[in-house]
Protein backbone atom coordinates (compact mmCIF):
# COMPACT_ATOMS: atom_id res chain seq x y z
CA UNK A 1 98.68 109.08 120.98
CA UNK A 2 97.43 109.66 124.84
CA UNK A 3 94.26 108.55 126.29
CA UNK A 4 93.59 106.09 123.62
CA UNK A 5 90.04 104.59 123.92
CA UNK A 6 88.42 101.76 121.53
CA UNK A 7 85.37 102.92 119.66
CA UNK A 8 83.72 100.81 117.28
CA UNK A 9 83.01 102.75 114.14
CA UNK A 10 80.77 100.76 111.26
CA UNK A 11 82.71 99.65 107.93
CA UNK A 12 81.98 97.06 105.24
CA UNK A 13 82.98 93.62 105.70
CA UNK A 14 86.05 93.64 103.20
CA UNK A 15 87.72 96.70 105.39
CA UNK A 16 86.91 94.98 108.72
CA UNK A 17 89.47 92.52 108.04
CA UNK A 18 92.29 94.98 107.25
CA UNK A 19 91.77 96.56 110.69
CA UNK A 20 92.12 93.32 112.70
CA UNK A 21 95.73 94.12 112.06
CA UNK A 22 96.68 96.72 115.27
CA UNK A 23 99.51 98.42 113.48
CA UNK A 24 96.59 99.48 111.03
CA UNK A 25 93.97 100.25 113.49
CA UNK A 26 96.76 102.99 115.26
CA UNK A 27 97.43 104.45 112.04
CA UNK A 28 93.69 104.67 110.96
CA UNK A 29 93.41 106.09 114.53
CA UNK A 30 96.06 108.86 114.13
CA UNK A 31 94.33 109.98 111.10
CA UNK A 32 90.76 110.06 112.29
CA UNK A 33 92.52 112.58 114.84
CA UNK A 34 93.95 114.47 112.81
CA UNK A 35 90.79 114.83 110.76
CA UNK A 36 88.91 115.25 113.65
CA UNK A 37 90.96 117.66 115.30
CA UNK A 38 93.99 119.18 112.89
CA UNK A 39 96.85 120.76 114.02
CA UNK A 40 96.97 124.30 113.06
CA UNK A 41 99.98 123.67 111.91
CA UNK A 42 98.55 121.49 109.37
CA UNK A 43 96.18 123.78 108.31
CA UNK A 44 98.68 126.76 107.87
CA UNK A 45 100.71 124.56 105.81
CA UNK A 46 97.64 123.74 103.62
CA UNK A 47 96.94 127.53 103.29
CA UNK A 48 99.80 128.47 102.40
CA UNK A 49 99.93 125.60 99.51
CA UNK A 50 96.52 126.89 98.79
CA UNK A 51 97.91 130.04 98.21
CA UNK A 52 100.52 129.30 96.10
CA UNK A 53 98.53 127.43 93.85
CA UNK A 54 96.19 130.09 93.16
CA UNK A 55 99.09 132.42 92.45
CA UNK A 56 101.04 129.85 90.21
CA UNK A 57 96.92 129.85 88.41
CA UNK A 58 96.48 133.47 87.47
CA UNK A 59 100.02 133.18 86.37
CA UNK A 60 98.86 130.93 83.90
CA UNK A 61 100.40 127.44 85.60
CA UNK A 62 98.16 124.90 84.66
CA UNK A 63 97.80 121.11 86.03
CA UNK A 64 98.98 120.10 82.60
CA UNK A 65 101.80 122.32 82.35
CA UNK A 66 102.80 121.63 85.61
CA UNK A 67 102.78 117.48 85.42
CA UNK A 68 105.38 118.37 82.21
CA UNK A 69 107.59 120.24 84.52
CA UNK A 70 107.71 117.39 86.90
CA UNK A 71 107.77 114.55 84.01
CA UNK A 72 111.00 116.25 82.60
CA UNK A 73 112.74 116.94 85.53
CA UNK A 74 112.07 113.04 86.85
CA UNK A 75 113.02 112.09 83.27
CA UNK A 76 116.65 114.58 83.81
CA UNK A 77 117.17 113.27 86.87
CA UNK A 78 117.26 109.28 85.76
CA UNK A 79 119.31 110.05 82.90
């Protein structure tokens, strides 16, 4: 990530100590980017998920019915 800068954002005490670690810190970094700024890549992607999902809905593919699809197949493919 260019231009890096350090900004102190508030947190509770029990989180402060996970982000002495700097590996953490950069990744907590790169996603406060993205949130802050997302690639419109990103966001295509998310529509287009979005999309399919309400499709896969009026269909009549439900949450349920789905998690059984992907319970079997995981179950097929340790077999």
């Amino acid at each position: 990530m260019p231009n890096l800068i350090e900004i102190a954002i508030p947190v509770e005490e029990k989180l402060a100590a996970k982000l002495r670690d700097l590996d953490q810190r950069e990744a907590i970094g790169r996603i406060l980017s993205r949130m802050l700024e997302p690639d419109a890549n990103v966001d295509r992607l998310m529509a287009a998920i979005e999309r399919l999902k309400s499709d896969a809905q009026a269909r009549g593919l439900t949450d349920a019915l789905l998690d059984e699809e992907l319970d079997a197949y995981n179950a097929e493919r340790r077999s």
